[in-house]
Protein backbone atom coordinates (compact mmCIF):
# COMPACT_ATOMS: atom_id res chain seq x y z
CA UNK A 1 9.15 30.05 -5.60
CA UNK A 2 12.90 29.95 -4.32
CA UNK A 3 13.91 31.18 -1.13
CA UNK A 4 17.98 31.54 0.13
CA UNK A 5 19.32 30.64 3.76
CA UNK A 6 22.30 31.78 5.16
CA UNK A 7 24.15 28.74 6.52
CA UNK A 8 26.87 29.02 9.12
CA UNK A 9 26.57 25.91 11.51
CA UNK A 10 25.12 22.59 10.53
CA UNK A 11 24.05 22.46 13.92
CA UNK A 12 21.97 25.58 14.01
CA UNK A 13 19.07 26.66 12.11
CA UNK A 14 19.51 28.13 8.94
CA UNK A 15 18.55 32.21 8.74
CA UNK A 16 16.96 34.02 5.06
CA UNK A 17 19.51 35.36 3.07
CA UNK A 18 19.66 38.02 0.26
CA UNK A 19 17.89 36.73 -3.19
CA UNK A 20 21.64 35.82 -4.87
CA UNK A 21 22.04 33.47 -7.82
CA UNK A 22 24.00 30.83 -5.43
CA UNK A 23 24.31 27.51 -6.30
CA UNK A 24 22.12 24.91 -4.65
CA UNK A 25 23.84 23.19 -1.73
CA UNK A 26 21.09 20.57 -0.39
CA UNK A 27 23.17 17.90 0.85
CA UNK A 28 24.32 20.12 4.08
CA UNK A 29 20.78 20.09 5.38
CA UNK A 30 21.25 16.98 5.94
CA UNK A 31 22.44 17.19 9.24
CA UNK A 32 19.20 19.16 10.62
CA UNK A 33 16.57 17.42 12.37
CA UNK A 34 13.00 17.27 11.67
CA UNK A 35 12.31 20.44 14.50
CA UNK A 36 15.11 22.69 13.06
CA UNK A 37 13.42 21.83 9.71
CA UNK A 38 10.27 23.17 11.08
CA UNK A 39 12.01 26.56 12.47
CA UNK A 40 13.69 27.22 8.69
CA UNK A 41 10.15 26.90 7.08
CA UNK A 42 8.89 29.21 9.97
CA UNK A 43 11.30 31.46 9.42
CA UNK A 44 10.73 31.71 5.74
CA UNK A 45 7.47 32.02 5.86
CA UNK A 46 7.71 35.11 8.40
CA UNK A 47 10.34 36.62 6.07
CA UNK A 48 7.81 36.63 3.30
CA UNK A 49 5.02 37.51 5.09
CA UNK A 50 7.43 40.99 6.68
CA UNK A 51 8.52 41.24 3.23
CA UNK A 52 11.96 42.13 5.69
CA UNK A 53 14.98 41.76 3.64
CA UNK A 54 18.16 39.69 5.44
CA UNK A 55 22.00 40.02 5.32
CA UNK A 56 24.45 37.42 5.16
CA UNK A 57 26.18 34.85 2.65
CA UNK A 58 27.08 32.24 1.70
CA UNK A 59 22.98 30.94 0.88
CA UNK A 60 21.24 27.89 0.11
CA UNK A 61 18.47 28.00 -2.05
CA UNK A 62 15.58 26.02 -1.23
CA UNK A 63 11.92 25.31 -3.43
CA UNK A 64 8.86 25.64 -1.51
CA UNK A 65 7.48 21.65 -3.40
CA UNK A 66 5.83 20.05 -0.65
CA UNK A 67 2.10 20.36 -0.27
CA UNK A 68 1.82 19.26 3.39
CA UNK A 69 -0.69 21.41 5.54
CA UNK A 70 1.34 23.50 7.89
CA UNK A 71 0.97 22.35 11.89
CA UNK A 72 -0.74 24.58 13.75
CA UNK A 73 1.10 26.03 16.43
CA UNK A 74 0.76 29.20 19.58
CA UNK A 75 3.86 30.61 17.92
CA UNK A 76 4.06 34.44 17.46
CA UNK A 77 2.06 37.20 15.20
CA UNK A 78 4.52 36.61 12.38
CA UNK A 79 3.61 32.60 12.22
CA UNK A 80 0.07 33.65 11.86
CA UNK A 81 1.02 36.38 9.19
CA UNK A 82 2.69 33.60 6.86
CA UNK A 83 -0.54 31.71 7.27
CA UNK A 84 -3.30 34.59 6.37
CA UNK A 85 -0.67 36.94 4.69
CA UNK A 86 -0.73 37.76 1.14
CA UNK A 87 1.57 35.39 0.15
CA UNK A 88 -1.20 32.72 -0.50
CA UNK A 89 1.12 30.33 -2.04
CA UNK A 90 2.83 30.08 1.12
CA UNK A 91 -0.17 28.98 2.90
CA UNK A 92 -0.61 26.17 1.34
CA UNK A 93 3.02 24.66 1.42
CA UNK A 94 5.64 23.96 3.52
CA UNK A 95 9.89 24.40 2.99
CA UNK A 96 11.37 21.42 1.32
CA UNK A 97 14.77 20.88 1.73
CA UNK A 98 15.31 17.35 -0.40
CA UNK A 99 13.37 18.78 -3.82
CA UNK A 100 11.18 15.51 -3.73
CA UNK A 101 7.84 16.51 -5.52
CA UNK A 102 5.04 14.41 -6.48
CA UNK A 103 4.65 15.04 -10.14
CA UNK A 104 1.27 15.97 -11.53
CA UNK A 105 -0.09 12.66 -13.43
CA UNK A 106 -3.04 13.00 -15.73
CA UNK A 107 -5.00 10.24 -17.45
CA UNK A 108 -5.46 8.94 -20.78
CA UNK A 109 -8.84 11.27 -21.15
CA UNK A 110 -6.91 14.15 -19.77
CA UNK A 111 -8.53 14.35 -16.47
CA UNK A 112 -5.73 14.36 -13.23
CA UNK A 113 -4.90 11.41 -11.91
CA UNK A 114 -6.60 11.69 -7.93
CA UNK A 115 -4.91 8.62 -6.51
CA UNK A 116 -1.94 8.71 -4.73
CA UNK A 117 -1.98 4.94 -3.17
CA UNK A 118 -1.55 3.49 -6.67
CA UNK A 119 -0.35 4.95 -10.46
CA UNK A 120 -1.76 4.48 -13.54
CA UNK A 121 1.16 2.07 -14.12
CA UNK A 122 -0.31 -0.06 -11.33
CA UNK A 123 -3.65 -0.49 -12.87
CA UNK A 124 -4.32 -3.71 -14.83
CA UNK A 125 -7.44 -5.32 -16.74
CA UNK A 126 -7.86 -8.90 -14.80
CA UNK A 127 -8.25 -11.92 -16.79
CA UNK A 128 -11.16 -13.19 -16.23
CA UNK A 129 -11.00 -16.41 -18.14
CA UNK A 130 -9.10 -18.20 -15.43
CA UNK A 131 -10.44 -21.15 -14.34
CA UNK A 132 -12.03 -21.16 -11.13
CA UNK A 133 -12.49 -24.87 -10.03
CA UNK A 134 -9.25 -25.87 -10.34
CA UNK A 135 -8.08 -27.55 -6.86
CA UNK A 136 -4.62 -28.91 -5.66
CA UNK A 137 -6.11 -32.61 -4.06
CA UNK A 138 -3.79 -32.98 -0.95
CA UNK A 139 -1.86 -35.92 -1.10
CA UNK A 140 1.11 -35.52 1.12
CA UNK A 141 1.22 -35.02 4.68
CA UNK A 142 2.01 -31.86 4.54
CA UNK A 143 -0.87 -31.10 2.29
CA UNK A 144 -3.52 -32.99 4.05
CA UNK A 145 -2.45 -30.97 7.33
CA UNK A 146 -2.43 -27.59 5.35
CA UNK A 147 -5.93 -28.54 4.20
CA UNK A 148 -7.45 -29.33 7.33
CA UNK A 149 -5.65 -26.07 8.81
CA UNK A 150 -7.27 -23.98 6.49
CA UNK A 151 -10.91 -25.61 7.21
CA UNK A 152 -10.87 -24.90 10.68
CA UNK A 153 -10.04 -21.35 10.35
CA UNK A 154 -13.28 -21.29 7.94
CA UNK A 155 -15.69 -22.84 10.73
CA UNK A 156 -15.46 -20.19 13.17
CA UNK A 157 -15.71 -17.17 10.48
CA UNK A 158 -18.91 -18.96 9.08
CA UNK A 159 -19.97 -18.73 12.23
CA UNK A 160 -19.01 -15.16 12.74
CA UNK A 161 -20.11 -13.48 9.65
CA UNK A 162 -22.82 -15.94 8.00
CA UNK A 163 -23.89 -14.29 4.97
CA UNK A 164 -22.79 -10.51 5.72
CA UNK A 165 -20.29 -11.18 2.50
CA UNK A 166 -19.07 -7.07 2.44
CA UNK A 167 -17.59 -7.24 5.97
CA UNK A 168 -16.74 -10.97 5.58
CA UNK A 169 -14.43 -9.80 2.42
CA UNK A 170 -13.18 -7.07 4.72
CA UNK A 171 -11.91 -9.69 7.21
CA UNK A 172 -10.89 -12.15 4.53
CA UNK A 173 -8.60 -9.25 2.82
CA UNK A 174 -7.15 -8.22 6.04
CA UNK A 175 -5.43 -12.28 6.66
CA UNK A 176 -5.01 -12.60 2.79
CA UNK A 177 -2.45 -9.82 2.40
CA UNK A 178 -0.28 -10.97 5.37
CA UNK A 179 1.07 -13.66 3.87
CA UNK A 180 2.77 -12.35 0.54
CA UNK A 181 4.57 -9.48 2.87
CA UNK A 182 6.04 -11.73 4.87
CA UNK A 183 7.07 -14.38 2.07
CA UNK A 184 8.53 -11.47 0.89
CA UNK A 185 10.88 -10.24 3.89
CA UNK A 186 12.00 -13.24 4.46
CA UNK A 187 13.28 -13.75 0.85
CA UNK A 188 14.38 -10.54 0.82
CA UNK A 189 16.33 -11.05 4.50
CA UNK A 190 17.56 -14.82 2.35
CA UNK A 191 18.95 -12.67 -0.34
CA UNK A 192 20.88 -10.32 1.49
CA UNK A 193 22.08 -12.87 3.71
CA UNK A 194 23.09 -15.37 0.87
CA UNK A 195 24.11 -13.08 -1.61
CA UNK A 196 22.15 -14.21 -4.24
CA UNK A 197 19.36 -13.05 -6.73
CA UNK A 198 15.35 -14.43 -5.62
CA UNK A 199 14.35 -15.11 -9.20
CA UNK A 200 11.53 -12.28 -9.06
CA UNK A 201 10.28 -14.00 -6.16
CA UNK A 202 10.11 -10.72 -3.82
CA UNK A 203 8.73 -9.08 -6.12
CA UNK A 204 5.97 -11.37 -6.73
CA UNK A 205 4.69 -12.01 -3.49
CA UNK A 206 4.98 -8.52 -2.48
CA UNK A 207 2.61 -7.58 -5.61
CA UNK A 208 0.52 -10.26 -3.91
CA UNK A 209 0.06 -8.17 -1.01
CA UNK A 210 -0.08 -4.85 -2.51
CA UNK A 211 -3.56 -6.43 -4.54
CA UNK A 212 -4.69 -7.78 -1.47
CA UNK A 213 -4.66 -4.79 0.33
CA UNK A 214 -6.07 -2.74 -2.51
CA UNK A 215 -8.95 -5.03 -2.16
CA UNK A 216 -9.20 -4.48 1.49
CA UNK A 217 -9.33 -0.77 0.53
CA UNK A 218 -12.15 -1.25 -2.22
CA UNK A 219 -14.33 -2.86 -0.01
CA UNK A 220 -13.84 -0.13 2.35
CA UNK A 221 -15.91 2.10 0.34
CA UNK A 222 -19.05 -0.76 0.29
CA UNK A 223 -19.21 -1.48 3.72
CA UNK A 224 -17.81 0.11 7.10
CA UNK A 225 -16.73 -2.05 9.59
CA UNK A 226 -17.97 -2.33 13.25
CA UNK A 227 -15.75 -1.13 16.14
CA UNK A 228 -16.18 -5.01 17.27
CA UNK A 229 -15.24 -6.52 13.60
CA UNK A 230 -11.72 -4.20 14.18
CA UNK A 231 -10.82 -5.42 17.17
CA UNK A 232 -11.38 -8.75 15.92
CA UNK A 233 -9.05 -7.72 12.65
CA UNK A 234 -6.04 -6.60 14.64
CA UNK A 235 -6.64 -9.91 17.11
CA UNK A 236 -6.94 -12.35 14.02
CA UNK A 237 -4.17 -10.70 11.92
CA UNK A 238 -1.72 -10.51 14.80
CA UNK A 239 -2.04 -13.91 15.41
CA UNK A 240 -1.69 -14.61 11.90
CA UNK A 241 1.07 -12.84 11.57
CA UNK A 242 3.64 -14.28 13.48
CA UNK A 243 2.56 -18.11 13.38
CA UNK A 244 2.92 -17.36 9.59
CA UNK A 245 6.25 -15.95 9.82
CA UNK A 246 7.02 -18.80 12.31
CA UNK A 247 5.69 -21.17 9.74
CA UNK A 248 7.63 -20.02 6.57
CA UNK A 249 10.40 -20.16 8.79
CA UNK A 250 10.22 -23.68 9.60
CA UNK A 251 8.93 -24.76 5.76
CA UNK A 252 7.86 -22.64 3.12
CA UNK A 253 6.61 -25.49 1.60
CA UNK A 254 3.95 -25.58 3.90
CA UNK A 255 3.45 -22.11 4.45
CA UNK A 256 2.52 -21.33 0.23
CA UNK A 257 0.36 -24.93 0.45
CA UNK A 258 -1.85 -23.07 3.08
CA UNK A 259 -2.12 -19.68 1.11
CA UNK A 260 -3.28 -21.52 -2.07
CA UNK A 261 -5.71 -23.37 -0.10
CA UNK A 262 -7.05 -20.10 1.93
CA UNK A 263 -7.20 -18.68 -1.93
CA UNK A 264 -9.37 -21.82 -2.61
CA UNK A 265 -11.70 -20.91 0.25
CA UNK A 266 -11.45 -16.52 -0.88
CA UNK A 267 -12.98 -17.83 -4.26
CA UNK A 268 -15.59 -19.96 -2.93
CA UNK A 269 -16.58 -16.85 -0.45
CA UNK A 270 -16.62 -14.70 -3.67
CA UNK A 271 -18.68 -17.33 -5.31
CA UNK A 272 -21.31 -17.13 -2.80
CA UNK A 273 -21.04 -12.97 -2.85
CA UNK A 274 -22.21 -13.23 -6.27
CA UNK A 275 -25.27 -15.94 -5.33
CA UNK A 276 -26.39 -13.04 -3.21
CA UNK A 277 -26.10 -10.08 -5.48
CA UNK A 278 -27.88 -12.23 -7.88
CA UNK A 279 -30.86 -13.18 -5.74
CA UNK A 280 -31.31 -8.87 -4.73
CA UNK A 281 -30.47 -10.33 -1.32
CA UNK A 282 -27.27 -8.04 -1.46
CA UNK A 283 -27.40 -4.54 -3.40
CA UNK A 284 -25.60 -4.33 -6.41
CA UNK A 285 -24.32 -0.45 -5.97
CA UNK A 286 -22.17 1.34 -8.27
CA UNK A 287 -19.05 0.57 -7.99
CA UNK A 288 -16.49 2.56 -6.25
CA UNK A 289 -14.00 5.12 -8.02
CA UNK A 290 -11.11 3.45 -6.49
CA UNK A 291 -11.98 0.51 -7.98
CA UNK A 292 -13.21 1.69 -11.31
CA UNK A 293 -9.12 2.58 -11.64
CA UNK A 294 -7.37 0.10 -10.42
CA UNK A 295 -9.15 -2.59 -12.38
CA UNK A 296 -9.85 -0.60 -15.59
CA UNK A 297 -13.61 -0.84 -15.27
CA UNK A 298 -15.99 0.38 -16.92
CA UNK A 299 -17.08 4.08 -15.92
CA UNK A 300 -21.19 1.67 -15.22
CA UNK A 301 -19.45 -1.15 -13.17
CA UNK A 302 -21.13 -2.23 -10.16
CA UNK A 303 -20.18 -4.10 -7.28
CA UNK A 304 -21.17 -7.40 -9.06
CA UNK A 305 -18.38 -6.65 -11.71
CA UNK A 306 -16.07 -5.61 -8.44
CA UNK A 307 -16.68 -9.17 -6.82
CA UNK A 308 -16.07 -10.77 -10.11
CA UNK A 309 -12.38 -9.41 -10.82
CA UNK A 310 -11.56 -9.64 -7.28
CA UNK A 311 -12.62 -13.67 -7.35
CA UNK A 312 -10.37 -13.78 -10.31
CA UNK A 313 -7.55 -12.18 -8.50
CA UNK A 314 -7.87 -14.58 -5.72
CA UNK A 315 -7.42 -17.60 -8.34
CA UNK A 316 -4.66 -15.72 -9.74
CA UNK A 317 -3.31 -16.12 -5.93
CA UNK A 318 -3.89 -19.78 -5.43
CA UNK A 319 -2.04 -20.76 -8.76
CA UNK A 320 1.10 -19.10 -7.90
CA UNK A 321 1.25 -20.14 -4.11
CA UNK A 322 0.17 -23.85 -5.39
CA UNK A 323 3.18 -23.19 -7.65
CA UNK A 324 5.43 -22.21 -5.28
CA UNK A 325 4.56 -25.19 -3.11
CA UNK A 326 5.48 -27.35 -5.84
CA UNK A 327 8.39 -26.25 -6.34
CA UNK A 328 10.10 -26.80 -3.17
CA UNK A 329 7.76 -30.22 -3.14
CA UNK A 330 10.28 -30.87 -6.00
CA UNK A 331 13.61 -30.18 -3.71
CA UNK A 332 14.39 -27.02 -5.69
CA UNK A 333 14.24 -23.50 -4.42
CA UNK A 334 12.20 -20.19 -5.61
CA UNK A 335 15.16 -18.86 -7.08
CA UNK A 336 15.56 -21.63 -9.57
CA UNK A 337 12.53 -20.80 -11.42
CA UNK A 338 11.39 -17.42 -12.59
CA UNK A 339 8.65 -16.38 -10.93
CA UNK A 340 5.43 -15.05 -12.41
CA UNK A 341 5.72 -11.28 -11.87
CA UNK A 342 2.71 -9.87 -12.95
CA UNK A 343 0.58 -12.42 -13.39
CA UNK A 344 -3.34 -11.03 -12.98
């Protein structure tokens, strides 16, 4: 549906207008802010509701596109009237002044698309022929001290979770996707401030993080976390944060060395997941929806198959940071070399 506003003062709220064929003038609305934004819809919606027809011109025509729930409010009868009036399609929806509307996406068997964290564009089948026991022997310095870094922070989780693998995973996913977000902004920051292209690099180690936190959000649905096990997340990944950041600040070298070792460690964990499942010790449930589409599975997986394309994920992870590592091990930078973009 289109609805006109009579616009006099960028400052002011804009007021209904006449139904005219005027052209569409959305760039002017820039200047309101997100209250005045509020009013306009208000004011549409009581217009409609009154059926109450307004004077005035010039207009801007606006499309009711945006399917956010309307806040509730103690405004007056008319507010209400828009809500439980007969216009029922302006119950549902709210003005939209910038015409941004999420398309309607349908799969390949026809059915709608119900995800709106990831497209089917995103979705990938993982390789599962990787090979798992591959394993970078430290022979630097640097690489003995990354090891040993990454087997103390195992110790203490042992400890923690033992052999509760689903919220172990949860707290391993949580860590695992901090580190390819903040490779990322600080190549990104290194590219703007150099003026130079990254070689894919971003883009890589963001897609890094993005898969990491989709598996964060898959095992979600398997196991709920205790209020305990999230205060220990936001502890753990705060901490991990910034000695990260500080670290791939003071040698990215060292910082990817670490991540492929950690990966090392995610697909031993995974490894000993699927001991359990095996043994009955662990219930193999169906496998979540989410999970069924991102990874392409098949419409019977269950969380066995989940653990297995996650584990190959993870050694997806450890060759590219092992990779990376080498690279600057080698005095060159990321840029120099392409970078695997979507390697799965």
């Amino acid at each position: 549906m289109t609805i006109y506003f009579h616009y006099k003062n960028p400052r002011q709220p804009p007021t209904p207008s006449p139904h005219q064929n005027f052209p569409t003038v959305s760039k002017f609305l820039g200047f309101l802010s997100p209250n005045q934004e509020l009013m306009a819809s208000r004011a549409a919606m009581a217009m409609l509701a009154r059926r109450v027809p307004a004077v005035g011109s010039p207009a801007v025509r606006v499309r009711f596109v945006s399917a956010i729930p309307f806040p509730a409010s103690g405004g007056d009868s008319s507010e209400k009237k828009a809500v439980t009036g007969p216009a029922k399609e302006v119950e549902k929806t709210v003005a939209s002044y910038w015409g941004v509307e999420a398309p309607k996406i349908v799969k390949e068997d026809g059915t709608e698309w119900k995800w709106s964290c990831f497209r089917p564009w995103d979705t990938y089948s993982s390789d599962m022929s990787i090979d798992l026991q591959k394993h970078h022997v430290p022979v630097t310095w640097g690489d003995k001290m990354a090891r040993w870094t990454v087997k103390s922070l195992r110790w203490p989780t042992d400890i923690f979770f033992q052999r509760r693998y689903g919220c172990r995973a949860m707290m391993l996913e949580t860590v695992a996707a901090v580190p390819g977000m903040v490779g990322g902004l600080l190549l990104h920051c290194k590219s703007l401030r150099r003026f130079e292209h990254s070689g894919g690099w971003i883009r890589a180690l963001l897609e890094e993080a993005e898969n990491e936190r989709m598996h964060l959000m898959t095992f979600m649905e398997v196991s709920q976390p205790r209020w305990y096990e999230r205060a220990l997340v936001m502890t753990v990944q705060g901490v991990f944060f910034n000695a990260y950041f500080l670290g791939y600040l003071v040698s990215p070298k060292f910082a990817h060395r670490v991540v492929g070792y950690l990966e090392e460690e995610a697909i031993h964990s995974y490894t000993e997941f699927l001991k359990e499942l095996d043994k009955g010790n662990i219930e193999n449930v169906p496998a979540p929806a989410i999970a069924i589409d991102y990874w392409r599975l098949p419409q019977n997986a269950t969380l066995r198959d989940v653990v297995m394309v996650v584990r190959a994920d993870e050694a997806h992870h450890r060759d590219v940071n092992h990779f990376a590592s080498d690279i600057h091990c080698q005095g060159h930078e990321l840029r120099e070399l392409p970078a695997p973009v979507g390697y799965h």
